[in-house]
Protein backbone atom coordinates (compact mmCIF):
# COMPACT_ATOMS: atom_id res chain seq x y z
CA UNK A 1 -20.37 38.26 12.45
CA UNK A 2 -18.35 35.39 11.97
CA UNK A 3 -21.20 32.08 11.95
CA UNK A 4 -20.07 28.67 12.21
CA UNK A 5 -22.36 25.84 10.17
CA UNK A 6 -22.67 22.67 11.02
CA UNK A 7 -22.88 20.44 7.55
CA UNK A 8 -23.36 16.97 6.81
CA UNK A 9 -23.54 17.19 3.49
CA UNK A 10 -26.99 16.42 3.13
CA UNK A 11 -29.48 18.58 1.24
CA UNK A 12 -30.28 21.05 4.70
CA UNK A 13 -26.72 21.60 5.49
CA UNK A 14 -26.22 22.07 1.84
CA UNK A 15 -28.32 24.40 1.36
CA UNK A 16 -27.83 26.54 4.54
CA UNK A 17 -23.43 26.21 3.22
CA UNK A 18 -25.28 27.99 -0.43
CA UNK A 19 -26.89 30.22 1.59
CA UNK A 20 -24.28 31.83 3.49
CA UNK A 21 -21.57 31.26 1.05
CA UNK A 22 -20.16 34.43 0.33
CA UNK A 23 -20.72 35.25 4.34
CA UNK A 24 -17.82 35.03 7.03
CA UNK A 25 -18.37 31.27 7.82
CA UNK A 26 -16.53 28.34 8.58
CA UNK A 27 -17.61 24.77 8.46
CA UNK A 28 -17.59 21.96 10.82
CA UNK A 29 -18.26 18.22 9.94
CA UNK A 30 -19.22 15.07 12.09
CA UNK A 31 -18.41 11.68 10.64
CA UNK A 32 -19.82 9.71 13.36
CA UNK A 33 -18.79 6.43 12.01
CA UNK A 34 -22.41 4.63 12.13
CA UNK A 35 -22.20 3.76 8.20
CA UNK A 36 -19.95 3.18 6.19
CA UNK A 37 -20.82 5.45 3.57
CA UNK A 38 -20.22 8.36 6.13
CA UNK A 39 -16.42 8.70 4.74
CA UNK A 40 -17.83 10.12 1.52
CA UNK A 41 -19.90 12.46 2.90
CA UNK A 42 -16.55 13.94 4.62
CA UNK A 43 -14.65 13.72 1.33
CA UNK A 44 -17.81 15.67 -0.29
CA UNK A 45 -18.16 18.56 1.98
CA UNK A 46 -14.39 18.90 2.57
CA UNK A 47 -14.21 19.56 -1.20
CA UNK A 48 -17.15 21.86 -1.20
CA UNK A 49 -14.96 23.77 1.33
CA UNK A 50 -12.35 23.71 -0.84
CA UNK A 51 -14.39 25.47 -3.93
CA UNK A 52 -15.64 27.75 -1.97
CA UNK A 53 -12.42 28.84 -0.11
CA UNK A 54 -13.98 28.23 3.41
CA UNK A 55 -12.27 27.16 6.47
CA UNK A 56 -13.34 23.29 7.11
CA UNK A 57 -13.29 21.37 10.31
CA UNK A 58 -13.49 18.00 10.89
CA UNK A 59 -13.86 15.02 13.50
CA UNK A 60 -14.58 11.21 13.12
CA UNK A 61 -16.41 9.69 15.43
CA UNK A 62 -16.17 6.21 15.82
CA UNK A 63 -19.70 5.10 17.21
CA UNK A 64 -20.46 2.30 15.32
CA UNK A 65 -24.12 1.43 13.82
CA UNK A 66 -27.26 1.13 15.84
CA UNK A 67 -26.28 4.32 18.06
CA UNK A 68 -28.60 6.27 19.61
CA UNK A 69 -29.52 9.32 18.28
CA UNK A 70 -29.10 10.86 21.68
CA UNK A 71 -25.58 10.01 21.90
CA UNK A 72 -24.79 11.16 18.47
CA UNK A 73 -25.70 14.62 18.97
CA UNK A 74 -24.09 14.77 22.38
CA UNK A 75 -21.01 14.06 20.61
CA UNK A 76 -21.84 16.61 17.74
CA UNK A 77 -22.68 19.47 19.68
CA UNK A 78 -19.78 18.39 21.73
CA UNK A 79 -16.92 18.88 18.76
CA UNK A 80 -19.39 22.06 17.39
CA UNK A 81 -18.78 23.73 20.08
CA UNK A 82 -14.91 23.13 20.73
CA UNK A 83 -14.75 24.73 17.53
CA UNK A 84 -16.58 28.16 18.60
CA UNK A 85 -14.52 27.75 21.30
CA UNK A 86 -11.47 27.96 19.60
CA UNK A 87 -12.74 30.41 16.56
CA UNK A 88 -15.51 32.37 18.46
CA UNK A 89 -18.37 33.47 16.30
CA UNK A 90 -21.92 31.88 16.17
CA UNK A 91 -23.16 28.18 15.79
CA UNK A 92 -25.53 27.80 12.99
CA UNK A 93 -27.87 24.63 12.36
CA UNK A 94 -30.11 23.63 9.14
CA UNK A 95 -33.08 22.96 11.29
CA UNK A 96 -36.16 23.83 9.69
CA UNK A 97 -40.06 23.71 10.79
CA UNK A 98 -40.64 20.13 10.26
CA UNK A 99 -38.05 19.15 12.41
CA UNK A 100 -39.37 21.38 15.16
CA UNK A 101 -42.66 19.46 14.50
CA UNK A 102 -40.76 15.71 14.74
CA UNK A 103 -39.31 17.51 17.80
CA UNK A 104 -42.54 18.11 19.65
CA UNK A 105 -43.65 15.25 18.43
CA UNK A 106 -41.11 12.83 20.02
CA UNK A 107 -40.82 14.53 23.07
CA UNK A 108 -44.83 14.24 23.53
CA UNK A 109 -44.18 10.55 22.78
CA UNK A 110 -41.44 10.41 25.51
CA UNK A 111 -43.51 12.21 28.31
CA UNK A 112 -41.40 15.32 28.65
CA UNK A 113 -44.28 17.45 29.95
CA UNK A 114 -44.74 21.06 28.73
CA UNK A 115 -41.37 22.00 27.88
CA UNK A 116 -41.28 19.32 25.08
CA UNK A 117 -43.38 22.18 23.26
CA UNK A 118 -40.21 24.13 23.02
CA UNK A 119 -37.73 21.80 21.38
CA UNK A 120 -34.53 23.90 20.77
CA UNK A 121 -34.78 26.47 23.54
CA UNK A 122 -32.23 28.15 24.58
CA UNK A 123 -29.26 26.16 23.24
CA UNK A 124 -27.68 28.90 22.11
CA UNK A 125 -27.54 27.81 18.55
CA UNK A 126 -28.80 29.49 15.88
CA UNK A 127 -31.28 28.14 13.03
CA UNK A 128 -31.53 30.70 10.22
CA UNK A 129 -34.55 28.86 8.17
CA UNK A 130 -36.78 28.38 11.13
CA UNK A 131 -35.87 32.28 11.76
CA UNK A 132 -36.90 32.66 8.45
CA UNK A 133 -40.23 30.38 8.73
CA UNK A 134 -38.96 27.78 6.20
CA UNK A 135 -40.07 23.93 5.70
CA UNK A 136 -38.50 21.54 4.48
CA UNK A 137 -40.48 22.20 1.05
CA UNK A 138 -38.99 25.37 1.10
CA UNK A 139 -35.47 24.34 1.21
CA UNK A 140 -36.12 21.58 -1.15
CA UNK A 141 -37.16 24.44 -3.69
CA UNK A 142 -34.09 26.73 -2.70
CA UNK A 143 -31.98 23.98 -3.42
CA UNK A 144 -33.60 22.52 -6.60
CA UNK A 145 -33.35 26.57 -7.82
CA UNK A 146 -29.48 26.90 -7.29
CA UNK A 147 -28.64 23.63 -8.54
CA UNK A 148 -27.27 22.42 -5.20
CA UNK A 149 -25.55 18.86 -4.88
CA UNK A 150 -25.50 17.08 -1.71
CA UNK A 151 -25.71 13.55 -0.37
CA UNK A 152 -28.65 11.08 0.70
CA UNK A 153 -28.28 9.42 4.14
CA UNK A 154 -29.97 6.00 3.85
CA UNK A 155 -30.45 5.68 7.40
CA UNK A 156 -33.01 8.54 7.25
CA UNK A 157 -35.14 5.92 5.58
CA UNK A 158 -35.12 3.14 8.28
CA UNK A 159 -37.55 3.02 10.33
CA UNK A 160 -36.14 1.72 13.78
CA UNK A 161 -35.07 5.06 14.37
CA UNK A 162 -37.87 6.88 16.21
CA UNK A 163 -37.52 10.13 14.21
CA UNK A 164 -37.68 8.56 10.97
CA UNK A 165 -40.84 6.64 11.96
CA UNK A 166 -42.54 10.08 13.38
CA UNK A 167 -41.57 11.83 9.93
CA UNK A 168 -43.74 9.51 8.10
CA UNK A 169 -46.89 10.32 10.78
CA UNK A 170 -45.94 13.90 10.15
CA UNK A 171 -46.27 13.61 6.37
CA UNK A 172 -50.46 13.13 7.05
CA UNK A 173 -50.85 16.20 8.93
CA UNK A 174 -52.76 18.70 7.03
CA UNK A 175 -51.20 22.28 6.34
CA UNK A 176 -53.93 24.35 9.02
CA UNK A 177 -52.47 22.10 11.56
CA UNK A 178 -48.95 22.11 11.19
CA UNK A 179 -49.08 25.93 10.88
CA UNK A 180 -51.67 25.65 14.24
CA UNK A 181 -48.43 23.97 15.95
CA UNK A 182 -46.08 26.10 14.96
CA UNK A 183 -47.84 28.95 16.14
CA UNK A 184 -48.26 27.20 19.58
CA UNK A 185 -44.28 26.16 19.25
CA UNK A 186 -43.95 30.23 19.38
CA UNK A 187 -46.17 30.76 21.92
CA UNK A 188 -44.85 28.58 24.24
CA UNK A 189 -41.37 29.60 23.74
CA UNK A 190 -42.27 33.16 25.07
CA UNK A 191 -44.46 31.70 28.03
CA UNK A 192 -41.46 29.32 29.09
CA UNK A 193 -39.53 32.53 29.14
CA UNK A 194 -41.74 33.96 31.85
CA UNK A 195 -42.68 30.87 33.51
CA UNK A 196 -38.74 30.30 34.14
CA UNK A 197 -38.37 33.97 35.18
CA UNK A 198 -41.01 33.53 38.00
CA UNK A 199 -39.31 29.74 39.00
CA UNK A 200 -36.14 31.49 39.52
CA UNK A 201 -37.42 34.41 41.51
CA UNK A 202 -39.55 31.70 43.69
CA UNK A 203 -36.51 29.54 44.27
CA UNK A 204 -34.48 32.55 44.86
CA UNK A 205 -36.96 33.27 47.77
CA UNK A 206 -36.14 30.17 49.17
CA UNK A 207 -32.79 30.93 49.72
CA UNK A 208 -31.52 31.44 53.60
CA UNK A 209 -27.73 30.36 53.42
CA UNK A 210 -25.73 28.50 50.34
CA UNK A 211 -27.11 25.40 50.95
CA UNK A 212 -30.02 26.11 53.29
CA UNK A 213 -34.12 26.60 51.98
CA UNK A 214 -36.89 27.32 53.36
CA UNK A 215 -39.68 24.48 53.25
CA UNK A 216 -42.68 26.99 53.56
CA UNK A 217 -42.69 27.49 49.80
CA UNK A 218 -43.36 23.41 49.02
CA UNK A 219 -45.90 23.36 52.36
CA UNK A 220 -48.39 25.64 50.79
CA UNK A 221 -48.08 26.17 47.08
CA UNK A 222 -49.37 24.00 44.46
CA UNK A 223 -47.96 21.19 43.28
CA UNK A 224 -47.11 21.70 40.02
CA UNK A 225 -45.81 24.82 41.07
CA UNK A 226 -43.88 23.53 43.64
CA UNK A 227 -42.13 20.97 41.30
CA UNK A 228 -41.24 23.52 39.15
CA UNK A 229 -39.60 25.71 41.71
CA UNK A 230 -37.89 22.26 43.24
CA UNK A 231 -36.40 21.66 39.79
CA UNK A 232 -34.57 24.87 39.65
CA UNK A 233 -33.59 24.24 43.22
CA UNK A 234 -31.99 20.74 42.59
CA UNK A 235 -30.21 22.52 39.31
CA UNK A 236 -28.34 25.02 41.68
CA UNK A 237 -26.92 22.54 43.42
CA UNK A 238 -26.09 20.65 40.32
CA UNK A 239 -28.74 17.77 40.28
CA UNK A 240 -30.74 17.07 37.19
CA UNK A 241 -33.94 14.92 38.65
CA UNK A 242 -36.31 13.22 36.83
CA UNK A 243 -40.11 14.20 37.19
CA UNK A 244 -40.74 11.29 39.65
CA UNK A 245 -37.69 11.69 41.66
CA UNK A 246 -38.64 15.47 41.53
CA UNK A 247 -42.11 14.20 42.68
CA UNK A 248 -40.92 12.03 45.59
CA UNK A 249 -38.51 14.82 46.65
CA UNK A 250 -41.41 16.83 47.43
CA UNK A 251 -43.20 14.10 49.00
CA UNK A 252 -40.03 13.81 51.40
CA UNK A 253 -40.19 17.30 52.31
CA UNK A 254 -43.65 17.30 53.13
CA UNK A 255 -43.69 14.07 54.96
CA UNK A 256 -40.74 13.10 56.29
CA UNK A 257 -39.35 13.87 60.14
CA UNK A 258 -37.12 16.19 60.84
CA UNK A 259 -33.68 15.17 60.32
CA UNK A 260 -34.60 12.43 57.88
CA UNK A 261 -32.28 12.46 54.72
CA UNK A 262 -33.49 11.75 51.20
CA UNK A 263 -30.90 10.39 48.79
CA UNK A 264 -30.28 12.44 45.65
CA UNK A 265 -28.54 11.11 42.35
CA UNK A 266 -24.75 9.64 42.66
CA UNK A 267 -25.16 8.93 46.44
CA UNK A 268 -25.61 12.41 47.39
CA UNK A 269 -28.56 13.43 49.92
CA UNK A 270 -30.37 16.26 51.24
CA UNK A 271 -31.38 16.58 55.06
CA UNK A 272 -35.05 17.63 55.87
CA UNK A 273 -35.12 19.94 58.79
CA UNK A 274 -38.12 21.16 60.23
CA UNK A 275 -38.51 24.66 58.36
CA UNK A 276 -35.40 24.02 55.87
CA UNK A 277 -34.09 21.40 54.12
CA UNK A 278 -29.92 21.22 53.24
CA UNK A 279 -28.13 19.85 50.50
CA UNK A 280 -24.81 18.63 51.56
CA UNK A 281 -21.78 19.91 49.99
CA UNK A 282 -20.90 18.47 46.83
């Protein structure tokens, strides 16, 4: 199976390149241009590449300091995955268990509800050392045991980056509690498989014509059930809603009179019958 690894050049990536070395691989690269130190780090795992008689891809991004780090993997995953388009195979990350701990940490910080307990879910990427139940201990160790170089980012170190501030909070957890969280990380991911299998059937239920549902559903269930089943709703029609637009969609269905349109994202809207409501046609 042909795997394709995203490396930065920094001691993860490095390590996961050492790892699967002598597999069918091919590299990708992101300069995103937000240092100017970045350049090397190209030059560094393009020769790696080179060594090891791997196929190397590369993109430069030019998206200046102070980025977010939202926007910076939207781009990344962006060129990652023009390159499986164009090569096939499987996308492979160095993520390891601490990051899925920053992970759940920052997305508790940023009020994304339960699924902020599954960071990483079904992406469709794949992360051999959290497979493989490694921290980042352990891939300091495999690396300081094969003698792997690879380059320091300095901007892991400053702290008005939100994930670099939560890695120092993470540092004074003991080890019973990071394993504790890891083990609910694992949980979760199998009850969010469910959970979603039961929203889809509900909203599925809903369905009278392509654009057409029936309101009994949001009437009489509960609320947080409700939401759940209005989310998967909105994301058939294409609409990604935010928990309180979510919240006062619901509120419109129950309350408003018949006929009565509520506006939707990008001045679309959906009309609230008396026993349906309709999306217009995008």
């Amino acid at each position: 199976m042909k795997l394709i690894l995203a490396v930065s050049g920094g001691v993860d990536s490095m390590a996961l390149l050492a790892m699967y070395a002598h597999a069918d691989i091919i590299v990708a690269h992101v300069d995103h241009g937000t240092r100017k130190s970045s350049a090397e780090d190209a030059v560094f795992v393009r020769q790696k590449c080179q060594e090891l008689g791997v196929k190397f891809y590369e993109t430069k991004l030019e998206l200046g300091e102070g980025v977010s780090e939202e926007l910076a993997r939207k781009k990344r995953y962006e060129f990652l995955k023009t390159i499986q388009e164009k090569e096939g195979g499987t996308l492979c990350t160095a993520h390891h268990l601490d990051d899925v701990l920053e992970s759940i940490a920052i997305n508790l910080i940023r009020g994304t509800g339960w699924r902020g307990l599954t960071p990483f879910y079904d992406d469709e990427l794949v992360r051999p050392f959290i497979i493989s139940k490694m921290w980042k201990r352990d891939v300091l160790k495999f690396a300081g045991e094969q003698k792997i170089c690879f380059r320091q980012d300095p901007t892991n170190y400053e702290t008005n980056y939100l994930r670099n501030r939560v890695r120092e909070k993470m540092v004074e957890l003991d080890e019973t509690a990071r394993v504790d969280i890891i083990e609910l990380f694992e949980k979760q991911n199998k009850l969010r498989g469910k959970i979603e299998k039961l929203v889809t059937e509900l909203a599925n239920q809903t369905i009278v014509e392509k654009n057409f549902h029936k309101k009994e559903l949001f009437l009489t269930t509960d609320e947080k059930v409700a939401l759940e089943v209005l989310r998967e709703i909105c994301l058939i029609h294409g609409f990604s809603l935010t928990r309180k637009q979510l919240a006062d969609f619901l509120s419109a269905i129950k309350t408003y009179a018949p006929h009565k349109k509520f506006n939707l994202p990008k001045n679309h809207f959906v009309t609230i019958l008396k026993n349906y409501i309709m999306f217009e046609e995008k």
